[in-house]
N, C-alpha and C. Protein backbone atom coordinates (compact mmCIF):
# COMPACT_ATOMS: atom_id res chain seq x y z
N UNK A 1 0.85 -1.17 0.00
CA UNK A 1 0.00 0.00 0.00
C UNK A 1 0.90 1.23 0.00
N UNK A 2 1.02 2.07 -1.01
CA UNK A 2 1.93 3.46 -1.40
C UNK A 2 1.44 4.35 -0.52
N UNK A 3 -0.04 4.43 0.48
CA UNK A 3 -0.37 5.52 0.95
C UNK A 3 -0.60 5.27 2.52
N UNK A 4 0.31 4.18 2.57
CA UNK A 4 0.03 3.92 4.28
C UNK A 4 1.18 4.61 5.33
N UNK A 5 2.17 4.93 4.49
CA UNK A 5 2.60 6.51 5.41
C UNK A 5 1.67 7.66 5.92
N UNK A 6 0.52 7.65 4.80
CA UNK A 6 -0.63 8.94 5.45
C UNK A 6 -1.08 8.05 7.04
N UNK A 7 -1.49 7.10 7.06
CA UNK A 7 -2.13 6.55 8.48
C UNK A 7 -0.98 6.49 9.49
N UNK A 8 0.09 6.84 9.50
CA UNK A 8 1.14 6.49 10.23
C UNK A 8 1.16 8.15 10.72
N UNK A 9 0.68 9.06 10.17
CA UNK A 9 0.33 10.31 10.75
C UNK A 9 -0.61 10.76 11.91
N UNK A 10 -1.37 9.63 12.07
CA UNK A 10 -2.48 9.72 13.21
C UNK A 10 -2.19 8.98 14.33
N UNK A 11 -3.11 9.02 15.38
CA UNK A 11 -2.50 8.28 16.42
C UNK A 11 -3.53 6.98 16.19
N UNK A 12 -2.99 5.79 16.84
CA UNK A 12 -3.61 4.70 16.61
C UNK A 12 -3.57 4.32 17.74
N UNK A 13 -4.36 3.00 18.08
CA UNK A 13 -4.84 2.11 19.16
C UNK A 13 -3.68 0.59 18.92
N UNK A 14 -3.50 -0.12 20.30
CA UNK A 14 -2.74 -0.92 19.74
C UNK A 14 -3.92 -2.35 18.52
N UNK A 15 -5.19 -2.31 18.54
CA UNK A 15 -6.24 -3.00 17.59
C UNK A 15 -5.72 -2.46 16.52
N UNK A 16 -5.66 -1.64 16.42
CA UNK A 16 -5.74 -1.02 14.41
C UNK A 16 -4.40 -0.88 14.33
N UNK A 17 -3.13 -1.05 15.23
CA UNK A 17 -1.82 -1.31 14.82
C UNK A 17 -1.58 -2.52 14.11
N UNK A 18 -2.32 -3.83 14.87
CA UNK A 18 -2.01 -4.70 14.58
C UNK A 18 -3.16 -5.25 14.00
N UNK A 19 -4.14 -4.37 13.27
CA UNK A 19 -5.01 -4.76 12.24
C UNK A 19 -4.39 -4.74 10.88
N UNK A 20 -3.61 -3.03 10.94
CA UNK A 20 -2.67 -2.67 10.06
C UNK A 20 -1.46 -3.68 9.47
N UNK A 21 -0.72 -4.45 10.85
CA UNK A 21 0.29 -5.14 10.04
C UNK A 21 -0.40 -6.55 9.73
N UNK A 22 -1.38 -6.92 10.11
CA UNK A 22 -1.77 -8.46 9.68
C UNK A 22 -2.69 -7.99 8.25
N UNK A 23 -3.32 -7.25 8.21
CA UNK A 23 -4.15 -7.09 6.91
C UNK A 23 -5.72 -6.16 8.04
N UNK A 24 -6.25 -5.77 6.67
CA UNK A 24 -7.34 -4.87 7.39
C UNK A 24 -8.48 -6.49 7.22
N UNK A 25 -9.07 -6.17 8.26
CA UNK A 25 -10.48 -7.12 8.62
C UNK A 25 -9.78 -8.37 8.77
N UNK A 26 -8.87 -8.33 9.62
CA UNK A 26 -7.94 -9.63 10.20
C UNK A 26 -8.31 -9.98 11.60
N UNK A 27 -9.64 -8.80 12.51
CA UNK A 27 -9.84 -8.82 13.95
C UNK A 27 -11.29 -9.48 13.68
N UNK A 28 -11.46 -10.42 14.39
CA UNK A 28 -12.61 -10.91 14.72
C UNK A 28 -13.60 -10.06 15.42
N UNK A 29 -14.58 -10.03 15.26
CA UNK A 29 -15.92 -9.21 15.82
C UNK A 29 -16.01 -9.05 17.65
N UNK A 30 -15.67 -7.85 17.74
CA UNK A 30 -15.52 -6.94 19.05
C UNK A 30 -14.12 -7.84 19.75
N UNK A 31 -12.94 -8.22 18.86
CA UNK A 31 -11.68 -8.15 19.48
C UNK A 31 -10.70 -6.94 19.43
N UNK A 32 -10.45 -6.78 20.72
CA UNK A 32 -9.46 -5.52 20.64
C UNK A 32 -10.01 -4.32 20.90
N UNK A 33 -11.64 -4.51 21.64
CA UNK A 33 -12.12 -3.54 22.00
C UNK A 33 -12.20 -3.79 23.37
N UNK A 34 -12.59 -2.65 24.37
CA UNK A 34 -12.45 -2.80 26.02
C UNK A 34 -13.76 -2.72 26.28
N UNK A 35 -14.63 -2.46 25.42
CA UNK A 35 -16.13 -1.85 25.09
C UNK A 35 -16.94 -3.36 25.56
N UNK A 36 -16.23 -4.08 24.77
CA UNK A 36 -16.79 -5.88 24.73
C UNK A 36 -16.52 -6.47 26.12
N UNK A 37 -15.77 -6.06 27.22
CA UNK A 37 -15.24 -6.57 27.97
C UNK A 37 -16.09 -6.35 29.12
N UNK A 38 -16.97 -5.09 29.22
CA UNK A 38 -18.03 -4.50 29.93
C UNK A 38 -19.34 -5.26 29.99
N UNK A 39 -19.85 -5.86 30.76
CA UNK A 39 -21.03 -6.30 30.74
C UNK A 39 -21.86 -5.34 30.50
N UNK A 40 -23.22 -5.13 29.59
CA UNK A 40 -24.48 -4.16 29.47
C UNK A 40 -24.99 -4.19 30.91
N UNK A 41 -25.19 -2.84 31.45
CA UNK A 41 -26.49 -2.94 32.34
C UNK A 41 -27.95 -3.73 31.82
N UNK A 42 -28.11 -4.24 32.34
CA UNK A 42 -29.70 -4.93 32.72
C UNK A 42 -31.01 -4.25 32.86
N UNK A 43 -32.07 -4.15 32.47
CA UNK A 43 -33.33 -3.00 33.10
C UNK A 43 -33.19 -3.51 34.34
N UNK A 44 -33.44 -4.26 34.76
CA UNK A 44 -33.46 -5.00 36.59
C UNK A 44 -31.84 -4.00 37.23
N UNK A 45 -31.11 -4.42 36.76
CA UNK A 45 -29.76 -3.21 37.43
C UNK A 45 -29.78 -2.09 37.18
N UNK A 46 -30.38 -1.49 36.14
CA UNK A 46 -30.66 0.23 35.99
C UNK A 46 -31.70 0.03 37.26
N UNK A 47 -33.09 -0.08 37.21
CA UNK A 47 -33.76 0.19 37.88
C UNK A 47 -33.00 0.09 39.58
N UNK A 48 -32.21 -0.85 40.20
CA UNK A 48 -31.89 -0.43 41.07
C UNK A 48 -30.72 -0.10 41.35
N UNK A 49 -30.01 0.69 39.95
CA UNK A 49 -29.49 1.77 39.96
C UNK A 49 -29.89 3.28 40.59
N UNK A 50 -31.26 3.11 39.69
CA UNK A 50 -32.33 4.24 40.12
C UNK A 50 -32.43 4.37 41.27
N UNK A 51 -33.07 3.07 42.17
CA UNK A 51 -33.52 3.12 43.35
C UNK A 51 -32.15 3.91 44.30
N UNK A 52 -31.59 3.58 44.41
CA UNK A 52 -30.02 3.70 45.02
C UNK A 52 -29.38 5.01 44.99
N UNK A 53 -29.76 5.67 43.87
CA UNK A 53 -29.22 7.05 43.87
C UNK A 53 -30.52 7.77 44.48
N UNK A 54 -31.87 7.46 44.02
CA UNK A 54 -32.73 8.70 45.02
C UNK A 54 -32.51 8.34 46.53
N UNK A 55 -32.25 7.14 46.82
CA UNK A 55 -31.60 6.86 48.06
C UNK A 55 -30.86 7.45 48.94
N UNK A 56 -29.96 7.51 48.25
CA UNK A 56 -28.48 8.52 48.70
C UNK A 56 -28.33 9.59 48.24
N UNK A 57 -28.92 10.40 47.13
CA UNK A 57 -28.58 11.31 46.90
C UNK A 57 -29.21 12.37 48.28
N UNK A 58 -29.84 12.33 48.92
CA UNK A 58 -29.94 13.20 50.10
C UNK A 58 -29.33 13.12 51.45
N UNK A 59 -28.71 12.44 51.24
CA UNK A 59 -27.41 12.27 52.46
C UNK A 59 -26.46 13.05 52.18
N UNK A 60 -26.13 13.74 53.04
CA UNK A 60 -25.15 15.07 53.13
C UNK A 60 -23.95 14.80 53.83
N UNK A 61 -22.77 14.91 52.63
CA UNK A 61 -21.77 15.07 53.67
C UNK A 61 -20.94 13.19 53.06
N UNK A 62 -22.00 12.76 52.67
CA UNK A 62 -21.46 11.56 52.09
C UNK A 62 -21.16 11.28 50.86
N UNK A 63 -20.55 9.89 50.10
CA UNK A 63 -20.26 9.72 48.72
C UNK A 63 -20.80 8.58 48.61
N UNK A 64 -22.19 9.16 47.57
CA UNK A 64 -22.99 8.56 46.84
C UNK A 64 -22.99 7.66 46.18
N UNK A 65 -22.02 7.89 45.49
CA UNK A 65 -21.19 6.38 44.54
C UNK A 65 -20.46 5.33 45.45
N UNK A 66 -19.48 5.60 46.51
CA UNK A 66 -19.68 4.85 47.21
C UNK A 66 -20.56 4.07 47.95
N UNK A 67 -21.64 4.72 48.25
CA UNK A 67 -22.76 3.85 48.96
C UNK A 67 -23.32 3.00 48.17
N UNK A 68 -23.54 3.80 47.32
CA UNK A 68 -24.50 2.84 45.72
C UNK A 68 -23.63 1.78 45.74
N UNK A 69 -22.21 1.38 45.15
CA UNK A 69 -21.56 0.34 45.09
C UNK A 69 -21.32 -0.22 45.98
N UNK A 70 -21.25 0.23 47.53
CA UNK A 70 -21.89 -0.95 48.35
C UNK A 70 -22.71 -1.78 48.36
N UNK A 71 -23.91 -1.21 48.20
CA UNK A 71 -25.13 -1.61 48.11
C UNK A 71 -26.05 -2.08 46.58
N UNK A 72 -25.18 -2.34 45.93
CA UNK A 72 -25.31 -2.68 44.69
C UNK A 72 -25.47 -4.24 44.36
N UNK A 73 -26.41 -4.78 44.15
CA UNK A 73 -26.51 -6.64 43.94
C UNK A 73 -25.40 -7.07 43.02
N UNK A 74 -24.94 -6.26 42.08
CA UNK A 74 -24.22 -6.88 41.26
C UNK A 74 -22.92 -6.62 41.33
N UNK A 75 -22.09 -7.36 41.79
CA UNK A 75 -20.44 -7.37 41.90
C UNK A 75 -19.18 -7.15 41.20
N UNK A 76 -18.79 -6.41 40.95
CA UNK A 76 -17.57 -6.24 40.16
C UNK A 76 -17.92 -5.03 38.81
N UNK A 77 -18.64 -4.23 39.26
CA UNK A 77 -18.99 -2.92 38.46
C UNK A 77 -18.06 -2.35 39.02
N UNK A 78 -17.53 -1.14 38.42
CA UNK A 78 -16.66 -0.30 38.76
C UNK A 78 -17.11 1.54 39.18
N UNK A 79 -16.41 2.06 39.88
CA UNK A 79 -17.25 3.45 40.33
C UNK A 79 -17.58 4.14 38.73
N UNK A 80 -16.46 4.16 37.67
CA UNK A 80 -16.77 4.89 36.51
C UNK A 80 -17.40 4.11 36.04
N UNK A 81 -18.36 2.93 36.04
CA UNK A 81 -19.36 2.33 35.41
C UNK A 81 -20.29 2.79 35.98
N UNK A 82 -20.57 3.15 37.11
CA UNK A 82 -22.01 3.79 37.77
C UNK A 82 -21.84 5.12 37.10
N UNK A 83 -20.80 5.94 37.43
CA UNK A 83 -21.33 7.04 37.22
C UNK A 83 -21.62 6.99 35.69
N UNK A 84 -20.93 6.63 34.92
CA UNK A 84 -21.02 6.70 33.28
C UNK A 84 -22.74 6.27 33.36
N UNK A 85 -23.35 5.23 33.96
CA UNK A 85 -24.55 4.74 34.09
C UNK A 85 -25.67 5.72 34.62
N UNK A 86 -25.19 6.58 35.21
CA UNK A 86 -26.31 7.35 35.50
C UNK A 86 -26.16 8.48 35.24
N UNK A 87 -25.18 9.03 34.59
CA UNK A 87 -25.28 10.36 33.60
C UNK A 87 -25.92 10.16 32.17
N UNK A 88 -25.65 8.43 31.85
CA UNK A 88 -26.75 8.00 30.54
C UNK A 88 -27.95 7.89 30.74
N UNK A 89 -28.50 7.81 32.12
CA UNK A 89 -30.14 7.51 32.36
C UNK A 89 -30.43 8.98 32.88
């Protein structure tokens, strides 16, 4: 490829580095993404997502996201998965 010095001008991910040297469409479907690695929230875990923040959000003086992920049924979410989760709802 004569014009693959132009892509060597941008910044890349290490996926599309090594999409680049094996051939393009050499990655299998959602490899090399961190996106895939995330479980989807659930309506049953939004909803007591929901519940959990009108919960706590009137406690003063405390951290909300902490409590929520205490008190959260489902294990191994991360604090920037809640919050990312409830700035989308």
């Amino acid at each position: 490829n004569k014009k693959a010095f132009v892509e060597l001008l941008f910044w890349k991910s290490p996926a599309i580095v090594c999409e680049m040297t094996r051939g393009y469409s050499s990655l299998q479907e959602g490899e090399g993404t961190t996106r895939s690695r995330v479980p989807p929230w659930t309506p049953q875990e939004e909803q007591e997502l929901r519940e959990l923040y009108w919960k706590y959000k009137e406690v003063e003086g405390g951290d909300i996201i902490a409590a929520i992920l205490a008190h959260l049924p489902t294990p191994g979410r991360t604090r920037r998965q809640v919050v990312k989760q409830l700035v989308r709802m």
